[in-house]
PDB file of N, CA and C in Angstrom:
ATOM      1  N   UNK A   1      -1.021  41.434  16.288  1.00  0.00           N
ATOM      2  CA  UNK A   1      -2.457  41.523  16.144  1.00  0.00           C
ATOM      3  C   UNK A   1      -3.108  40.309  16.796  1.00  0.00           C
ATOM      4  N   UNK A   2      -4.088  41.064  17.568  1.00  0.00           N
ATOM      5  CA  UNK A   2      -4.491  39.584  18.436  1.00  0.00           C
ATOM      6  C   UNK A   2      -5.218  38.516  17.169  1.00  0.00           C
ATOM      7  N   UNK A   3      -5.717  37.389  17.100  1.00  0.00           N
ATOM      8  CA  UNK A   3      -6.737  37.074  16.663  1.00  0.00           C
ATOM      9  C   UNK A   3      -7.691  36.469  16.447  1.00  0.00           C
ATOM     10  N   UNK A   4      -8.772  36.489  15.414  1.00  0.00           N
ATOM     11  CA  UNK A   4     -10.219  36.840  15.435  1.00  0.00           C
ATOM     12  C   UNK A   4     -10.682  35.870  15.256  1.00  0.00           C
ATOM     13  N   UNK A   5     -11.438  35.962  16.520  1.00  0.00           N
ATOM     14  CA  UNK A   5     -12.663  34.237  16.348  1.00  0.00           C
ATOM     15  C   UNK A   5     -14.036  34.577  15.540  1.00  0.00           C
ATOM     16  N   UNK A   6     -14.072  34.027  14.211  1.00  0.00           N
ATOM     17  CA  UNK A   6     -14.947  34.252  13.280  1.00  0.00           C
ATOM     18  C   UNK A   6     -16.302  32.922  13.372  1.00  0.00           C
ATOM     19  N   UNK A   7     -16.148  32.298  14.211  1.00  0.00           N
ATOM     20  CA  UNK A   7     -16.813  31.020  14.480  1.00  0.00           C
ATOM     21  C   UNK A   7     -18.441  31.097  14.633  1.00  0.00           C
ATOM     22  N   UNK A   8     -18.569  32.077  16.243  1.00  0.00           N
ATOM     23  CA  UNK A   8     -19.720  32.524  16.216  1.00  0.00           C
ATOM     24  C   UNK A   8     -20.590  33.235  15.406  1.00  0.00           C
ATOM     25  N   UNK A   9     -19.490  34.265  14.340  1.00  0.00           N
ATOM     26  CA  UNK A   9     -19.993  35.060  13.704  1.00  0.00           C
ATOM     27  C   UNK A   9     -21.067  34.050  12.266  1.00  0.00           C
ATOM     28  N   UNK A  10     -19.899  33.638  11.893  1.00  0.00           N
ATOM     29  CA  UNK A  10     -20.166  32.828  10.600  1.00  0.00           C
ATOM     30  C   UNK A  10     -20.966  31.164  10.630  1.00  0.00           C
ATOM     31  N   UNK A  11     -21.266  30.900  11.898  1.00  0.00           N
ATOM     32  CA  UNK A  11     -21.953  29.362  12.123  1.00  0.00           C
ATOM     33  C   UNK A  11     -23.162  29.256  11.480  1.00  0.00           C
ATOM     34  N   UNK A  12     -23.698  30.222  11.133  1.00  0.00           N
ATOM     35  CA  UNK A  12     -25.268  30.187   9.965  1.00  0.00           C
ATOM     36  C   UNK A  12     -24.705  29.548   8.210  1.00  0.00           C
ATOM     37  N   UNK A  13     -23.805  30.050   8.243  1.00  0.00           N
ATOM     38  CA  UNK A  13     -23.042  30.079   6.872  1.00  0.00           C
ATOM     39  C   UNK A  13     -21.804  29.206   6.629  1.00  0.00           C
ATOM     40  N   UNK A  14     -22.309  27.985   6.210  1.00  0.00           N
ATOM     41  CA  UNK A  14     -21.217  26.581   6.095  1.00  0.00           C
ATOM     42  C   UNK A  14     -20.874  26.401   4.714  1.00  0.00           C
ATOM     43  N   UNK A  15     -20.450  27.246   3.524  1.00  0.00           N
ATOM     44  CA  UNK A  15     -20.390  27.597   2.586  1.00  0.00           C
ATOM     45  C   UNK A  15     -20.698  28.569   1.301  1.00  0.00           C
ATOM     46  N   UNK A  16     -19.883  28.456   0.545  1.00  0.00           N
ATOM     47  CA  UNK A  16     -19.511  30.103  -0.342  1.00  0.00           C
ATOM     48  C   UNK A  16     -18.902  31.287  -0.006  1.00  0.00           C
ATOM     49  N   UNK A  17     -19.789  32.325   0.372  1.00  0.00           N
ATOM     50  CA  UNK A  17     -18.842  33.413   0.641  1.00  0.00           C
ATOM     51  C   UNK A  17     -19.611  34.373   1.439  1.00  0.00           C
ATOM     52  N   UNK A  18     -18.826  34.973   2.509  1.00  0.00           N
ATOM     53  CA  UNK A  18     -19.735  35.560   3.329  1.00  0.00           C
ATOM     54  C   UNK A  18     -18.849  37.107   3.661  1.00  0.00           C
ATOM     55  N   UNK A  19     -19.760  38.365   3.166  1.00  0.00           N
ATOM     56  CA  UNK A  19     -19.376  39.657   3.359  1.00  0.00           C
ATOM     57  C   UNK A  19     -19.734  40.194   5.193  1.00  0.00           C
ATOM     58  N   UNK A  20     -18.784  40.421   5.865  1.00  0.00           N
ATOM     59  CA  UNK A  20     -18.638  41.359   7.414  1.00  0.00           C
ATOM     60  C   UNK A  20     -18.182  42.781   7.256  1.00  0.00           C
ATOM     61  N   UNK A  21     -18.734  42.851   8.056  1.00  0.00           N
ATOM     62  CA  UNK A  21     -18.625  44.355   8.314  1.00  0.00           C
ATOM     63  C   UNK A  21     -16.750  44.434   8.817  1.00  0.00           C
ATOM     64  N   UNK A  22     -15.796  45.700   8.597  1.00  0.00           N
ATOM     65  CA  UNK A  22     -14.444  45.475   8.803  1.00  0.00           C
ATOM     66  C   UNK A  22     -14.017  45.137  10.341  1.00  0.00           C
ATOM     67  N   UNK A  23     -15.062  45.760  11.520  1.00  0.00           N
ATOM     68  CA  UNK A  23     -14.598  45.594  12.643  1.00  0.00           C
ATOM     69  C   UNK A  23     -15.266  43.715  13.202  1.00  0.00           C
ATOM     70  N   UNK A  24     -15.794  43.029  12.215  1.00  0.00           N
ATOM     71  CA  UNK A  24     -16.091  41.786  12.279  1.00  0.00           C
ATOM     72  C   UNK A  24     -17.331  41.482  13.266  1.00  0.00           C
ATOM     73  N   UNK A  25     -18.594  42.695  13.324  1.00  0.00           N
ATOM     74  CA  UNK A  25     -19.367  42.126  14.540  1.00  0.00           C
ATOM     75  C   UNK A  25     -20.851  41.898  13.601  1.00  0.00           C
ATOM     76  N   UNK A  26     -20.495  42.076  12.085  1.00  0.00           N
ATOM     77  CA  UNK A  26     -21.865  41.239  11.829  1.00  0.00           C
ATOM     78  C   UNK A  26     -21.863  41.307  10.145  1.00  0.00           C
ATOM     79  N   UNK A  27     -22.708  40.050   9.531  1.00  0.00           N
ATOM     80  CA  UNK A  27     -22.441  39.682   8.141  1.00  0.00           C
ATOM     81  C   UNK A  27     -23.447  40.722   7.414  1.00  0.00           C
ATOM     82  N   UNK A  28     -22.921  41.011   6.399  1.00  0.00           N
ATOM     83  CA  UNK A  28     -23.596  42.221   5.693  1.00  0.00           C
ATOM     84  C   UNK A  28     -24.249  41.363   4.116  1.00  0.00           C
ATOM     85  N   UNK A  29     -23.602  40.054   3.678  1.00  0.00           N
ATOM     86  CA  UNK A  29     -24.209  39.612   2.840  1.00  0.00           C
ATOM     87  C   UNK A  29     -23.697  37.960   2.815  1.00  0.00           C
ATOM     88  N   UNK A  30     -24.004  37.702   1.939  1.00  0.00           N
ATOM     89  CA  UNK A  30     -23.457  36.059   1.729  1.00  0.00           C
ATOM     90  C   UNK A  30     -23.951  35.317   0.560  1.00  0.00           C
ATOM     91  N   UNK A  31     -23.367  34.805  -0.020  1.00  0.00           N
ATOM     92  CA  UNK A  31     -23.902  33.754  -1.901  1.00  0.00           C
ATOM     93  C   UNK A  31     -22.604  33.026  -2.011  1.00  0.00           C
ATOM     94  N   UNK A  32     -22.916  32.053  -2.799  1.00  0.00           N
ATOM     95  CA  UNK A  32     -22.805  30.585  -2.979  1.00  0.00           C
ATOM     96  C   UNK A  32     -21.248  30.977  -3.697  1.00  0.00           C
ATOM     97  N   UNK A  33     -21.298  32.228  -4.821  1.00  0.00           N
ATOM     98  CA  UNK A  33     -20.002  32.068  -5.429  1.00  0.00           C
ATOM     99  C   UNK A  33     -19.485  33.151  -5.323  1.00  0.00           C
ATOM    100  N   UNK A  34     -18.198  33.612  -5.094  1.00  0.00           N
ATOM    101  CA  UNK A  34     -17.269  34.944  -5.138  1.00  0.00           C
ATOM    102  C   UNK A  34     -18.018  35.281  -5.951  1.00  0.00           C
ATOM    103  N   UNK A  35     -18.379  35.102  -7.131  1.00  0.00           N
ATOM    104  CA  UNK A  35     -18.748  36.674  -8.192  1.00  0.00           C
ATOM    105  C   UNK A  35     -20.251  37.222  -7.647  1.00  0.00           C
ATOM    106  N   UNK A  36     -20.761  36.434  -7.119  1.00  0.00           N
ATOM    107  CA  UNK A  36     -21.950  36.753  -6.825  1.00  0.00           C
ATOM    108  C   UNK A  36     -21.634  37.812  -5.356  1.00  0.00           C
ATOM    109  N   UNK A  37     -21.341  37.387  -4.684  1.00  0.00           N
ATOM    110  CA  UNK A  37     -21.349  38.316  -3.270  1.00  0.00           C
ATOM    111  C   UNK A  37     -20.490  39.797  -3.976  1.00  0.00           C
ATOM    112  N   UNK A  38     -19.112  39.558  -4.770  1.00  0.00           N
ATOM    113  CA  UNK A  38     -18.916  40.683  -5.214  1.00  0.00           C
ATOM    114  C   UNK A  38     -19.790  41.825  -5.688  1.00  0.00           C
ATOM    115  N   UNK A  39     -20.545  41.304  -6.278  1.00  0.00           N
ATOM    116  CA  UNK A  39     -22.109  41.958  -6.824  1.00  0.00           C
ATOM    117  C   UNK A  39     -22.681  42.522  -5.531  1.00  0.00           C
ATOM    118  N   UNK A  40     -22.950  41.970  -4.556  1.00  0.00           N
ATOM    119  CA  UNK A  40     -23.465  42.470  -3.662  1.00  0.00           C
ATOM    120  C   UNK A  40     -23.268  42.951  -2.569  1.00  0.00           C
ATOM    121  N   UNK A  41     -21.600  43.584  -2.818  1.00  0.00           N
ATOM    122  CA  UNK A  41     -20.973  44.266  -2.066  1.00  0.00           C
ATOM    123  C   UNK A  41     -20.118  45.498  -2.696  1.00  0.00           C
ATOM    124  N   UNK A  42     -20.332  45.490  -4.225  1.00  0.00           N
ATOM    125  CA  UNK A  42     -19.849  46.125  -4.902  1.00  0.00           C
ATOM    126  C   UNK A  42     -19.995  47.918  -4.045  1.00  0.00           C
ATOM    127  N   UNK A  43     -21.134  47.979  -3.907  1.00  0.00           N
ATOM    128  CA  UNK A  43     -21.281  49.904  -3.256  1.00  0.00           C
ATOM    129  C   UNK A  43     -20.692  49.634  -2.032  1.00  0.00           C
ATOM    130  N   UNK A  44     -20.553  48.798  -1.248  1.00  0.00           N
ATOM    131  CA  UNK A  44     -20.379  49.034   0.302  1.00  0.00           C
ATOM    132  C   UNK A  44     -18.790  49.188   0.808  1.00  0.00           C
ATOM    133  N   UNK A  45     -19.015  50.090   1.848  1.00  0.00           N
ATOM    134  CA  UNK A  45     -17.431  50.081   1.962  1.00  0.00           C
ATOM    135  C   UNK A  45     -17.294  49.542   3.402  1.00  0.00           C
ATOM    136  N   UNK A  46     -15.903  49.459   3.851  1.00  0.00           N
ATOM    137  CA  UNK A  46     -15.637  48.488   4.242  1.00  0.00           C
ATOM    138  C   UNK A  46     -15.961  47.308   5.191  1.00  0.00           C
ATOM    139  N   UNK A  47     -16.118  46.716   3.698  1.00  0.00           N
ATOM    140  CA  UNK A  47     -16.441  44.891   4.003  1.00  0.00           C
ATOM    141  C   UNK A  47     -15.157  44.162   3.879  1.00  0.00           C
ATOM    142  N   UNK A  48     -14.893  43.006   4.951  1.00  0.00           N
ATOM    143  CA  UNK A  48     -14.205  42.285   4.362  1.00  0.00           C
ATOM    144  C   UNK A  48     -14.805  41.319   3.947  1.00  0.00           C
ATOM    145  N   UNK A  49     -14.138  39.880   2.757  1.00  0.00           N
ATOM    146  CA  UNK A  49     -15.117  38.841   1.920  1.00  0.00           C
ATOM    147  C   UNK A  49     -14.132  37.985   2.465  1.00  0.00           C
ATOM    148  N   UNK A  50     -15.019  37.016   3.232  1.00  0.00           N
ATOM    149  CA  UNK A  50     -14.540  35.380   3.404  1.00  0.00           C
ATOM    150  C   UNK A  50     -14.977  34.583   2.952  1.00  0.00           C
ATOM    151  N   UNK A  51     -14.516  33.726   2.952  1.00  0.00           N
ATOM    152  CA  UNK A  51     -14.966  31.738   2.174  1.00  0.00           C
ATOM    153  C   UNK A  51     -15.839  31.497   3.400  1.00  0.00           C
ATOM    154  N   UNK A  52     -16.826  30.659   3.126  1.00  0.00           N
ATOM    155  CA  UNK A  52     -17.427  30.900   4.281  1.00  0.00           C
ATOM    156  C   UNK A  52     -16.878  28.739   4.647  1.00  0.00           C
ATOM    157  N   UNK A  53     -16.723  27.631   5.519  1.00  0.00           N
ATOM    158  CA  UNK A  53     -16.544  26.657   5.789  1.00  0.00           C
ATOM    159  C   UNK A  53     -17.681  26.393   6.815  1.00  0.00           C
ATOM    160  N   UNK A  54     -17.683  24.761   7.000  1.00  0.00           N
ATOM    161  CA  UNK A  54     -18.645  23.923   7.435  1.00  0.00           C
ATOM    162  C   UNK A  54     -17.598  23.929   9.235  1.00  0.00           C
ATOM    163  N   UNK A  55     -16.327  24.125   9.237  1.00  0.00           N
ATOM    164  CA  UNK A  55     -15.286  24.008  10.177  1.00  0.00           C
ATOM    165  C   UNK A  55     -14.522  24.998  10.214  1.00  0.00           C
ATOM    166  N   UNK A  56     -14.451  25.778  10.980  1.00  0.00           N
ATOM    167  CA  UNK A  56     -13.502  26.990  11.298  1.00  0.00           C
ATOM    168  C   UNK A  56     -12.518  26.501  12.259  1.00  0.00           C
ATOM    169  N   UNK A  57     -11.986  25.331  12.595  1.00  0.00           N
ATOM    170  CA  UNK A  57     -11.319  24.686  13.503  1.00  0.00           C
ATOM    171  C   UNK A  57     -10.077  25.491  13.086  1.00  0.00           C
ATOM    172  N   UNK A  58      -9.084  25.712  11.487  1.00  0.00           N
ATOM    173  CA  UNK A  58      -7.822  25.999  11.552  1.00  0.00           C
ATOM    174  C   UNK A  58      -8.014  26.911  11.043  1.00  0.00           C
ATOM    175  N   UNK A  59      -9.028  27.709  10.675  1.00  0.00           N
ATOM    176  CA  UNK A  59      -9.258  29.452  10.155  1.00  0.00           C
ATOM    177  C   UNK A  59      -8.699  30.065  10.882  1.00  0.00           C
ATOM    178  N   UNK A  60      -7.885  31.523  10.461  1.00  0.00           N
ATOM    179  CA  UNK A  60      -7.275  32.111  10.999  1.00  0.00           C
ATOM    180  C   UNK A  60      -6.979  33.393   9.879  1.00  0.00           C
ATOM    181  N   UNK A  61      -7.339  34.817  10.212  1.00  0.00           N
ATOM    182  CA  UNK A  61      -7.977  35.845   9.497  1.00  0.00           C
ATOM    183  C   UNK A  61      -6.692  36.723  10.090  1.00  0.00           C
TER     184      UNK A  61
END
């Protein structure tokens, strides 16, 4: 699996947690704590949920 540069996607969002769409071309939600974004991804289907960081230098999805 090749992989995925999440850098550009996620550079608005330098912490908590950030919901994408599964093919990764755009954020569907984002809040400060896992339980919270869960909440607000609870109906949607497929999202994946990341941590969102200030440095994506050694991220790797």
């Amino acid at each position: 699996m090749k992989p995925i540069d999440l850098t550009t996607l996620l550079q608005k969002n330098k912490s908590g947690w950030v919901a994408v769409t599964e093919d990764y071309t755009r954020v569907v939600a984002h809040a400060k704590k896992f339980v919270d974004i869960q909440k607000k991804v609870k109906n949607k289907k497929n999202v994946v949920v990341v941590q969102a960081f200030d440095n994506y230098y050694n991220y790797v999805s």
